[in-house]
PDB file of N, CA and C in Angstrom:
ATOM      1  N   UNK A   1       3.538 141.688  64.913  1.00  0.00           N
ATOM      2  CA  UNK A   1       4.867 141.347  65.385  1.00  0.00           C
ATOM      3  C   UNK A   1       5.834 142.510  65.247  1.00  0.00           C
ATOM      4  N   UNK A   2       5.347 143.537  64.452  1.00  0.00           N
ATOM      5  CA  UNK A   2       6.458 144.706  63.980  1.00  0.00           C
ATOM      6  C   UNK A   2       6.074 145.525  64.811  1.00  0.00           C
ATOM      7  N   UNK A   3       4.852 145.947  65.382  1.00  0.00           N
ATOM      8  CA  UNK A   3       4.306 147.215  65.603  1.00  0.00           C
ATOM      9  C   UNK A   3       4.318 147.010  67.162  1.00  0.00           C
ATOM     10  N   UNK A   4       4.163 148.236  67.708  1.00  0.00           N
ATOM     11  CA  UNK A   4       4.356 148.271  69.560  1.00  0.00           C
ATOM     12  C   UNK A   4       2.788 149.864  69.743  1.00  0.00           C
ATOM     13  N   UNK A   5       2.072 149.147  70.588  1.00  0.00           N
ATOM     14  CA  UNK A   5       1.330 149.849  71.302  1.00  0.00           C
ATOM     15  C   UNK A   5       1.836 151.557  72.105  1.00  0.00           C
ATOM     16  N   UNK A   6       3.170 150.712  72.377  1.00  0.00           N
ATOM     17  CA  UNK A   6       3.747 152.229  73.265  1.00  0.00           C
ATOM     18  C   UNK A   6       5.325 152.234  73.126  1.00  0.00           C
ATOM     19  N   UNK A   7       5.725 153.069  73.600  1.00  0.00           N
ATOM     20  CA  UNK A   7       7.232 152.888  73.792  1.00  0.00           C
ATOM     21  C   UNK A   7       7.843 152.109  74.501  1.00  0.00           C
ATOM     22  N   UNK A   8       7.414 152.327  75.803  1.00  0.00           N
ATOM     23  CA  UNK A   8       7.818 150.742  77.147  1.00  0.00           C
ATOM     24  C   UNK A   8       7.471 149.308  76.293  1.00  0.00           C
ATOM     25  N   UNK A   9       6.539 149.474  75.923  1.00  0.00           N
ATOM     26  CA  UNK A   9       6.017 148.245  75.165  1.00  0.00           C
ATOM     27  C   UNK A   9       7.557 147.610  73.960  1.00  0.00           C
ATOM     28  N   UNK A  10       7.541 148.685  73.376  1.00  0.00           N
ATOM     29  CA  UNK A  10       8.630 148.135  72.446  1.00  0.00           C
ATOM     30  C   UNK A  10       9.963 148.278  72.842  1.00  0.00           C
ATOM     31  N   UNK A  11      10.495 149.442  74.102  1.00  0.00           N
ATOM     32  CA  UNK A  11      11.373 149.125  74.682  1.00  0.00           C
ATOM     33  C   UNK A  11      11.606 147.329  75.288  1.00  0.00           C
ATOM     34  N   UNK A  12      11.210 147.009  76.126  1.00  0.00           N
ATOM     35  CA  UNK A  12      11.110 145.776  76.848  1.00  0.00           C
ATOM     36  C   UNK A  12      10.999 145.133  76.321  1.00  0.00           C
ATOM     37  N   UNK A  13      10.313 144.835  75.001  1.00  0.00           N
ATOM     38  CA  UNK A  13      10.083 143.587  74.383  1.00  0.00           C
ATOM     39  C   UNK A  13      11.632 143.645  73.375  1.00  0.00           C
ATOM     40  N   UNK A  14      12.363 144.532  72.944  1.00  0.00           N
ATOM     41  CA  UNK A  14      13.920 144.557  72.409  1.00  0.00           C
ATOM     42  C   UNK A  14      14.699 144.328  72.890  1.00  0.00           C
ATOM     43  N   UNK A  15      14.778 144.882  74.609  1.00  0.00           N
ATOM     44  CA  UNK A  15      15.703 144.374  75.749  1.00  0.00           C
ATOM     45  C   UNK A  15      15.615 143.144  76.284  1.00  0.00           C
ATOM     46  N   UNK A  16      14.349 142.021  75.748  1.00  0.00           N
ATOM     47  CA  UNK A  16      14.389 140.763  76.025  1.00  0.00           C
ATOM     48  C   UNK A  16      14.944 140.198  75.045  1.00  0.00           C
ATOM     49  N   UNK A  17      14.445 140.466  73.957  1.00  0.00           N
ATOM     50  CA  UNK A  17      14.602 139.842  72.501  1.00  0.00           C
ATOM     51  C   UNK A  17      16.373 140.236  72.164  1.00  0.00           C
ATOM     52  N   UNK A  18      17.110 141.362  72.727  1.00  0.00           N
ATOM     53  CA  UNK A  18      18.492 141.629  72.640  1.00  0.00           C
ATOM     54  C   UNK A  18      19.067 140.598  73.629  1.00  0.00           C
ATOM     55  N   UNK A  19      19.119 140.337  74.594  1.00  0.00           N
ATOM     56  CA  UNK A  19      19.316 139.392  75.915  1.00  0.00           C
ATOM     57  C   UNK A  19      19.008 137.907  75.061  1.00  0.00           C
ATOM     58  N   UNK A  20      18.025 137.637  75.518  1.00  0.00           N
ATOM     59  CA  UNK A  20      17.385 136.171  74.531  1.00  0.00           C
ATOM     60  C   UNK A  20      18.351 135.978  73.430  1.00  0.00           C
ATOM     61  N   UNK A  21      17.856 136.934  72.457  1.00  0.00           N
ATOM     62  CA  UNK A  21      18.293 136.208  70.774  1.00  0.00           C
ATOM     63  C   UNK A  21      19.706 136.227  71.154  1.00  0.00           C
ATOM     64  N   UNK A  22      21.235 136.806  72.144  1.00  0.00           N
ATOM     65  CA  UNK A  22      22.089 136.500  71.850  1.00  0.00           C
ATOM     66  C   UNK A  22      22.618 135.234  72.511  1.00  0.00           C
ATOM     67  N   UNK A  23      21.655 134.620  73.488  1.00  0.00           N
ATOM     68  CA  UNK A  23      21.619 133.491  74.095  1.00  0.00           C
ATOM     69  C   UNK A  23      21.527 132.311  73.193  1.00  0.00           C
ATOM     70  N   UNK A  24      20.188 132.578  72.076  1.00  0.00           N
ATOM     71  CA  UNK A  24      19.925 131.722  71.233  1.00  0.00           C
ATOM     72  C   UNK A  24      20.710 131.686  70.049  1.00  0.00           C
ATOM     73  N   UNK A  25      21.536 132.512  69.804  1.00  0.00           N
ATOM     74  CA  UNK A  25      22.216 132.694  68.550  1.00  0.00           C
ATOM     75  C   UNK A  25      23.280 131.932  69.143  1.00  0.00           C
ATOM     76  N   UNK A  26      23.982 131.831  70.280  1.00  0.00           N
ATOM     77  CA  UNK A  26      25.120 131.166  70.473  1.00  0.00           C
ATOM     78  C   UNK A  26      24.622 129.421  70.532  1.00  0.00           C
ATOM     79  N   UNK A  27      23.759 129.448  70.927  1.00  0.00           N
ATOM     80  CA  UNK A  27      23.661 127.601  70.705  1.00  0.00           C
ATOM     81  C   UNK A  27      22.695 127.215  69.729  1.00  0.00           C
ATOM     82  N   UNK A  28      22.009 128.137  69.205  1.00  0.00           N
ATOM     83  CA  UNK A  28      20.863 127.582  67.503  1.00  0.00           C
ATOM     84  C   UNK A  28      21.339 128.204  66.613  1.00  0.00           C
ATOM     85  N   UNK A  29      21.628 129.386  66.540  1.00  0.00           N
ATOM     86  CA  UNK A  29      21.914 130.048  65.427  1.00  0.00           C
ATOM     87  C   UNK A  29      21.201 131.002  64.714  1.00  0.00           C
ATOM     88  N   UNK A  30      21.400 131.805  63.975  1.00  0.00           N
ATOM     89  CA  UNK A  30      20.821 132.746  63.447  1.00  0.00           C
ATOM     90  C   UNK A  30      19.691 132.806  62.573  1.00  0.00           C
ATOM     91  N   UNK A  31      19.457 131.772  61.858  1.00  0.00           N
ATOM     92  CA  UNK A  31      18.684 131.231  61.153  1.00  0.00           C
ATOM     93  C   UNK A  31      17.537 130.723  61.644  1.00  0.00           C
ATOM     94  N   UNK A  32      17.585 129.904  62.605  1.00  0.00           N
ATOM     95  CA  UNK A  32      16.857 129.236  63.587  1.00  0.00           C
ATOM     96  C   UNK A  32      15.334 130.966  64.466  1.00  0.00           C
ATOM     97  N   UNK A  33      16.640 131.844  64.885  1.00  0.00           N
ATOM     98  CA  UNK A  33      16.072 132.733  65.707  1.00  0.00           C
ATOM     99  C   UNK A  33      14.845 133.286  64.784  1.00  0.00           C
ATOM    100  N   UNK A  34      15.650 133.616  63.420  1.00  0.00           N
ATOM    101  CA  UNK A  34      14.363 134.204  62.217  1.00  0.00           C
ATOM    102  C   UNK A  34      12.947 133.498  62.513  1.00  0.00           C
ATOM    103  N   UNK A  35      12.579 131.909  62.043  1.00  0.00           N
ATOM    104  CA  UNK A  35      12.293 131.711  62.143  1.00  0.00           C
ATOM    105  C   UNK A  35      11.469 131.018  63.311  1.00  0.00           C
ATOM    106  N   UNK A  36      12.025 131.422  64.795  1.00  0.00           N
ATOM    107  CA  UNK A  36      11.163 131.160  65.495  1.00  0.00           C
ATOM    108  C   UNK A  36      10.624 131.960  65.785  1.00  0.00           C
ATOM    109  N   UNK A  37      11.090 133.173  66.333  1.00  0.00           N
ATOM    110  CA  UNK A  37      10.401 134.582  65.678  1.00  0.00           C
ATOM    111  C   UNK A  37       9.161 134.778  65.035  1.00  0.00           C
ATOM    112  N   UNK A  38       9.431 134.539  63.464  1.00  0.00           N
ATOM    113  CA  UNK A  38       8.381 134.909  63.028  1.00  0.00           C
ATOM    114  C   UNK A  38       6.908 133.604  63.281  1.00  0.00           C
ATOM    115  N   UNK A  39       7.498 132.155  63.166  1.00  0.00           N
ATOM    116  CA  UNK A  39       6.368 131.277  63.760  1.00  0.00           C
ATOM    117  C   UNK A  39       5.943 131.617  65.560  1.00  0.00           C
ATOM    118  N   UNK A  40       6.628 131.930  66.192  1.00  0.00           N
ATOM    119  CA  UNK A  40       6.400 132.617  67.688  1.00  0.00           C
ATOM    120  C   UNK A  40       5.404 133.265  67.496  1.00  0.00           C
ATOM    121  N   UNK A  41       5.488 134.810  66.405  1.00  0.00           N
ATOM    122  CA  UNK A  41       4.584 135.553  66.207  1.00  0.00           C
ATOM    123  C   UNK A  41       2.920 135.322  65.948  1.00  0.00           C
ATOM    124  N   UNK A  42       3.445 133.801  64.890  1.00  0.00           N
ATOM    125  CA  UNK A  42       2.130 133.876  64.012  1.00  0.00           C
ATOM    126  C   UNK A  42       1.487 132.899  65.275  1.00  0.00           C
ATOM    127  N   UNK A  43       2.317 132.538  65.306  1.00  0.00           N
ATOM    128  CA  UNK A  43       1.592 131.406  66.923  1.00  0.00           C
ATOM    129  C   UNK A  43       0.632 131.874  67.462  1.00  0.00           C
ATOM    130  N   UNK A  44       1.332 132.928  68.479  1.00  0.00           N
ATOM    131  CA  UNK A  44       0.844 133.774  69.193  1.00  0.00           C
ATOM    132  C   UNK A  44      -0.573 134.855  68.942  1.00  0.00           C
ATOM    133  N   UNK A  45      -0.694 135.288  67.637  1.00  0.00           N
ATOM    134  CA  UNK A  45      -1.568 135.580  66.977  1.00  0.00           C
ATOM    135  C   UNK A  45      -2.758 134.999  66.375  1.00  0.00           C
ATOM    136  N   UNK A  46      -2.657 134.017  65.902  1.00  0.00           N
ATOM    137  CA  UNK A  46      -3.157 132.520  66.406  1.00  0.00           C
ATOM    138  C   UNK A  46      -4.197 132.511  67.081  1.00  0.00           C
ATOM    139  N   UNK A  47      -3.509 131.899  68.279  1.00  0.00           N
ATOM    140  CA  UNK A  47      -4.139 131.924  69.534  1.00  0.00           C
ATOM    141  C   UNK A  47      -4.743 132.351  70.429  1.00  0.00           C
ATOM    142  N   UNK A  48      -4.371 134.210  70.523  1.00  0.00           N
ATOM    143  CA  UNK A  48      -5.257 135.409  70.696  1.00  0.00           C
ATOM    144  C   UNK A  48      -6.670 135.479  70.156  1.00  0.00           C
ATOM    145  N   UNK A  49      -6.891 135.037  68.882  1.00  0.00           N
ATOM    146  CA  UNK A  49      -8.030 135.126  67.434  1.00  0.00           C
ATOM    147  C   UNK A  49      -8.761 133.997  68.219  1.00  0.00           C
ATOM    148  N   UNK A  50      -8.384 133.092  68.674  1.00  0.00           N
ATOM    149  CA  UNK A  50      -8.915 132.249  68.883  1.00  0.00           C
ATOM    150  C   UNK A  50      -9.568 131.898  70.359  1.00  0.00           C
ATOM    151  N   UNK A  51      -8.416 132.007  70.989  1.00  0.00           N
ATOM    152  CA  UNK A  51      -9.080 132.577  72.527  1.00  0.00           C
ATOM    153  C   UNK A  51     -10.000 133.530  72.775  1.00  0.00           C
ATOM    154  N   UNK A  52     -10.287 134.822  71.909  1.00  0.00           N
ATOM    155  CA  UNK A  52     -11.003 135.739  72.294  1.00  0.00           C
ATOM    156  C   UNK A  52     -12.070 135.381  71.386  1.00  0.00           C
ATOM    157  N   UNK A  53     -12.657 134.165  70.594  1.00  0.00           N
ATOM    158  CA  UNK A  53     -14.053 134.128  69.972  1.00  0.00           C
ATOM    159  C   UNK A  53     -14.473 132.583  70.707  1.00  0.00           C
ATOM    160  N   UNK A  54     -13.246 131.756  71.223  1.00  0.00           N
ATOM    161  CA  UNK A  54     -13.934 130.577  71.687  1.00  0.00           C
ATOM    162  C   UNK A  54     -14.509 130.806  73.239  1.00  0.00           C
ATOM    163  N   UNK A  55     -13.737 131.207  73.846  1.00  0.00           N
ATOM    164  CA  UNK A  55     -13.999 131.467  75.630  1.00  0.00           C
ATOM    165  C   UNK A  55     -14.935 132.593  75.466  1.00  0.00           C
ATOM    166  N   UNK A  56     -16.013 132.445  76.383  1.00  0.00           N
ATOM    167  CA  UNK A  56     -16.955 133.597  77.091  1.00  0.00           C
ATOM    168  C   UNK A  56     -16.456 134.470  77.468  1.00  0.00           C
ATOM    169  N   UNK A  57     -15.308 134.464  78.392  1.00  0.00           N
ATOM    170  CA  UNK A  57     -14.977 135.243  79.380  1.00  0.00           C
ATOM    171  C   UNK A  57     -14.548 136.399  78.287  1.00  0.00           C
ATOM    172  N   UNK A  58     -14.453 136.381  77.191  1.00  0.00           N
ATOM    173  CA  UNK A  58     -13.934 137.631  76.765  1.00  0.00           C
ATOM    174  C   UNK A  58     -14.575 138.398  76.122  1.00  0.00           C
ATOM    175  N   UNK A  59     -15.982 137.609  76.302  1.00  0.00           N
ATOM    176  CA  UNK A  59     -17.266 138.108  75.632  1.00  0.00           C
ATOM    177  C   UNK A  59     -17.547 139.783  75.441  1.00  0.00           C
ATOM    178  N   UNK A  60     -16.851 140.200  76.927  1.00  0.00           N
ATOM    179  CA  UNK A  60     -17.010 141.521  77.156  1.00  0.00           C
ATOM    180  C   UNK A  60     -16.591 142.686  76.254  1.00  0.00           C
ATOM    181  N   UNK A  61     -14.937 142.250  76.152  1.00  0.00           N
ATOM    182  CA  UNK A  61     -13.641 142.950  75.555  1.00  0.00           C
ATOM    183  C   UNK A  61     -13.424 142.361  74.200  1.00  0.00           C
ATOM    184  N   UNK A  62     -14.271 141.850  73.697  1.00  0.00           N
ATOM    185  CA  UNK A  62     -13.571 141.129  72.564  1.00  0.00           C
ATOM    186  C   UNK A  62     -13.833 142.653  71.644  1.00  0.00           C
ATOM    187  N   UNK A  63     -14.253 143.662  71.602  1.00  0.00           N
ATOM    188  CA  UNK A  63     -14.722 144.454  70.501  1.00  0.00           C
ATOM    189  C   UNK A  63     -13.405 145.458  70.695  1.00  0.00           C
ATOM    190  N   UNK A  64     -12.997 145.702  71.902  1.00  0.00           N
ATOM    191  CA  UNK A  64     -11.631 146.685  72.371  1.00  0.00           C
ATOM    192  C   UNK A  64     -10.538 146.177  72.146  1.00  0.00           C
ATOM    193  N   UNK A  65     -10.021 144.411  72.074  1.00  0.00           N
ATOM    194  CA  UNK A  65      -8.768 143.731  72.063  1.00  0.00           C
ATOM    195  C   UNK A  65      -8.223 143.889  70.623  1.00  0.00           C
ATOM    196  N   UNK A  66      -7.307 144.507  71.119  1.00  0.00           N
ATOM    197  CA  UNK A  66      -6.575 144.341  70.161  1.00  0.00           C
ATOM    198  C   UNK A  66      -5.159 143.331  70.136  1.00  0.00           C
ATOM    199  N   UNK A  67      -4.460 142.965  68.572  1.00  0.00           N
ATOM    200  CA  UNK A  67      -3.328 141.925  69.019  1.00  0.00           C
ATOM    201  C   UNK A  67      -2.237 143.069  68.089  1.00  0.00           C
ATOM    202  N   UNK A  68      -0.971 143.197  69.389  1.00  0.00           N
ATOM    203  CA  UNK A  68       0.182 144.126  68.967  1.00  0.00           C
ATOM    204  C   UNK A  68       0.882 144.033  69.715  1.00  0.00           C
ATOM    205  N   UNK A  69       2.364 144.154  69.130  1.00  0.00           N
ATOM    206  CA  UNK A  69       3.033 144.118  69.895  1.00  0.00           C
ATOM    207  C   UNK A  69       4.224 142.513  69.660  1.00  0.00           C
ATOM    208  N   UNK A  70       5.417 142.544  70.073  1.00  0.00           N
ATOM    209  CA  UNK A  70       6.274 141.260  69.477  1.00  0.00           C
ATOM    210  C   UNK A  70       6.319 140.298  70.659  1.00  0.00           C
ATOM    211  N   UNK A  71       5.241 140.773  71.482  1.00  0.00           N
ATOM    212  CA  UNK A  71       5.312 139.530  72.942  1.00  0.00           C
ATOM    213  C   UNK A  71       5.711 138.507  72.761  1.00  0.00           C
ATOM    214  N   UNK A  72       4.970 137.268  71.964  1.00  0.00           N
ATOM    215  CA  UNK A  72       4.755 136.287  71.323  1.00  0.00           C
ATOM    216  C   UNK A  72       6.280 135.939  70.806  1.00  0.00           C
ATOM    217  N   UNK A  73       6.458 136.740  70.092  1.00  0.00           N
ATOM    218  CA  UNK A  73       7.283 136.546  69.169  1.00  0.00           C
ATOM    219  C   UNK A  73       9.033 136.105  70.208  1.00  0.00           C
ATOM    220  N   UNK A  74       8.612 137.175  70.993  1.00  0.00           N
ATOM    221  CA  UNK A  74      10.032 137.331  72.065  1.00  0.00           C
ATOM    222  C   UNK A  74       9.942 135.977  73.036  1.00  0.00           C
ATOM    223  N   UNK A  75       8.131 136.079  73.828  1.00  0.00           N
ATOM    224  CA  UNK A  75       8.705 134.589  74.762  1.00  0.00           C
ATOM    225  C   UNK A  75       8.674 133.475  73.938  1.00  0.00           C
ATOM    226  N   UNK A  76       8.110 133.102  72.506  1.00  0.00           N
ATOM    227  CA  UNK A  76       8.981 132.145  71.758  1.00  0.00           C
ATOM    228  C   UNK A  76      10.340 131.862  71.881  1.00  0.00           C
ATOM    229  N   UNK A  77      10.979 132.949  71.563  1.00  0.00           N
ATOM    230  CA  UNK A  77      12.636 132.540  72.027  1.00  0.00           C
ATOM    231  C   UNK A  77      12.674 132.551  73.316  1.00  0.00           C
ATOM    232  N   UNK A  78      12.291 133.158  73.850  1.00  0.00           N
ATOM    233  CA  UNK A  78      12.907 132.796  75.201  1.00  0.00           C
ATOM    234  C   UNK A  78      12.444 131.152  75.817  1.00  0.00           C
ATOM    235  N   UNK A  79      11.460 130.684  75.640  1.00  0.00           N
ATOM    236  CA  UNK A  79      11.146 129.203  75.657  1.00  0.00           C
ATOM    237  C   UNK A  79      11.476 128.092  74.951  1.00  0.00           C
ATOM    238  N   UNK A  80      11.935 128.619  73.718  1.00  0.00           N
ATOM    239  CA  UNK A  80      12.886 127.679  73.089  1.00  0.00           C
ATOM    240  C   UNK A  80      13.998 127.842  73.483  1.00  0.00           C
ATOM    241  N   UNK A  81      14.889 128.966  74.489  1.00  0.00           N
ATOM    242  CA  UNK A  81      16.187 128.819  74.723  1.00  0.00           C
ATOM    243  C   UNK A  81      15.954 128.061  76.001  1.00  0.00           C
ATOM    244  N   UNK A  82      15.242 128.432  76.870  1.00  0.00           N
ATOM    245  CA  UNK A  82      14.942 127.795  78.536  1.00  0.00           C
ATOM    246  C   UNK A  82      14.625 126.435  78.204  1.00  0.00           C
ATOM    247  N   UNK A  83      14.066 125.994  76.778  1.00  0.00           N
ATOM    248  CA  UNK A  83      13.621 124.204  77.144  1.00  0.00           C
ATOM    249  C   UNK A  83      15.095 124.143  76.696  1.00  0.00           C
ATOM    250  N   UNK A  84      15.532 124.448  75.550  1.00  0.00           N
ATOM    251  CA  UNK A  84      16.390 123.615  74.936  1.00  0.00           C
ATOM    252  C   UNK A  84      18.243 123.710  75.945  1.00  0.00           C
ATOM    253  N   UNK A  85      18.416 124.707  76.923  1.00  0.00           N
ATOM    254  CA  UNK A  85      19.515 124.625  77.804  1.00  0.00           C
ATOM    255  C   UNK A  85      19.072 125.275  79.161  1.00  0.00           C
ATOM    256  N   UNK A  86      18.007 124.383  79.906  1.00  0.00           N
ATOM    257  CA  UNK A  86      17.290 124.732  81.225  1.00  0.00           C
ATOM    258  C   UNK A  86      18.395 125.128  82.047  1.00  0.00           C
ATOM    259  N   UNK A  87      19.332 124.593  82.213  1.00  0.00           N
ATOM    260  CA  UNK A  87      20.342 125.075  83.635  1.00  0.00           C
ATOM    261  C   UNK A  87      21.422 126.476  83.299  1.00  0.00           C
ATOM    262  N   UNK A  88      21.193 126.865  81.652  1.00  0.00           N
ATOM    263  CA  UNK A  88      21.930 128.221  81.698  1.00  0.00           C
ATOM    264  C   UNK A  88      21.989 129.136  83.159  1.00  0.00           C
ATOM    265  N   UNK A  89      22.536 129.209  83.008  1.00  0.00           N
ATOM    266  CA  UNK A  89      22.676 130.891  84.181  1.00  0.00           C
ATOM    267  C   UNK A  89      22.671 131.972  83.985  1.00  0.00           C
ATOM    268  N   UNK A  90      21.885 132.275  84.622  1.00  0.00           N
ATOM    269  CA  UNK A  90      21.553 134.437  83.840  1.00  0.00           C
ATOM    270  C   UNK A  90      21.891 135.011  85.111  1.00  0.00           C
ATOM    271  N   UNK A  91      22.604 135.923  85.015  1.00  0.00           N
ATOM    272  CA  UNK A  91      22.543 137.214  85.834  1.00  0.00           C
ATOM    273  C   UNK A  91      21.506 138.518  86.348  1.00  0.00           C
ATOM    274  N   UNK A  92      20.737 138.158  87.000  1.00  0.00           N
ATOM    275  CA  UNK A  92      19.660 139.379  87.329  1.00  0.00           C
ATOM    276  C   UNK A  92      20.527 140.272  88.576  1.00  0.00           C
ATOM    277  N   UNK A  93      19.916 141.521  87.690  1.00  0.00           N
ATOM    278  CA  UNK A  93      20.485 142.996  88.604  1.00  0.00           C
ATOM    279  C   UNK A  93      20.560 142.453  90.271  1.00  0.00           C
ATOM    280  N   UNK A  94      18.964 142.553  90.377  1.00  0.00           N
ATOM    281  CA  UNK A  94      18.847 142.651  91.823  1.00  0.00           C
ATOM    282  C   UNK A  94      18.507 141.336  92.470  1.00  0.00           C
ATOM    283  N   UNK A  95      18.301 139.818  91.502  1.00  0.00           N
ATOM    284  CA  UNK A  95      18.075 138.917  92.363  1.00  0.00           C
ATOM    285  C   UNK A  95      18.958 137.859  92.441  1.00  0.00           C
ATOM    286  N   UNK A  96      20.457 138.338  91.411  1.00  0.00           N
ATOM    287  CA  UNK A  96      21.394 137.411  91.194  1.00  0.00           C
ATOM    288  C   UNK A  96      21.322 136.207  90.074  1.00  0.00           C
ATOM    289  N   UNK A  97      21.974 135.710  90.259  1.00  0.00           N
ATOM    290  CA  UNK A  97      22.512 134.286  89.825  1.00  0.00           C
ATOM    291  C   UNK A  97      21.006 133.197  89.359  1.00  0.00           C
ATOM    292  N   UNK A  98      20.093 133.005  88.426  1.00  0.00           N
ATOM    293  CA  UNK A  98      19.359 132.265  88.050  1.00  0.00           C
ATOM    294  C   UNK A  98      19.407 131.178  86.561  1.00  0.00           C
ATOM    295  N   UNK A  99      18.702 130.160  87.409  1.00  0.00           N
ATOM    296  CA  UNK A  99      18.790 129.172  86.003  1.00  0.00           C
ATOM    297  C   UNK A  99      17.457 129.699  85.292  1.00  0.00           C
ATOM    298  N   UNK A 100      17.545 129.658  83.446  1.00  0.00           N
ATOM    299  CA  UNK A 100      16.443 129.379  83.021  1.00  0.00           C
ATOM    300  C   UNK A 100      15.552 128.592  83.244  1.00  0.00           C
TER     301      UNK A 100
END
């Protein structure tokens, strides 16, 4: 959850998680974000471990996969902000005006 593969990697995943968490801080709170965060993370980590020894399909790559990176951790909040106030409105650069 701390560590980033690359720079883009940890760029983008801060510029969501900066965007997001101040979305979520205004209607959950600060406390709340910690902890979804870090359960987001462990979630997410989780589930990787587990997907890549139960399914075949990863039979291939399972020896190269690695799990890094705060993905998890970030679309946690962002899915707890989109369930919990679906009709927010976000501003995108180039496609305008969208609901979560």
């Amino acid at each position: 959850m701390f560590l980033h593969e690359g720079i883009w990697h940890l760029f983008f995943n801060m510029l969501v998680l900066y965007w997001g968490g101040r979305i979520f801080i205004e209607f959950l709170g600060s406390r709340k974000l910690v902890w979804t965060y870090i359960l987001g993370g462990i979630s997410g980590a989780v589930l990787f471990v587990l997907a890549y020894n139960i399914f075949p399909v990863f039979s291939d790559v399972k020896e190269q996969s690695v799990a890094l990176g705060a993905s998890a951790s970030v679309l946690a909040i962002m899915i707890a902000i989109a369930t919990y106030i679906p009709n927010y409105n976000v501003y995108l650069l180039l496609i305008g005006t969208v609901r979560l």
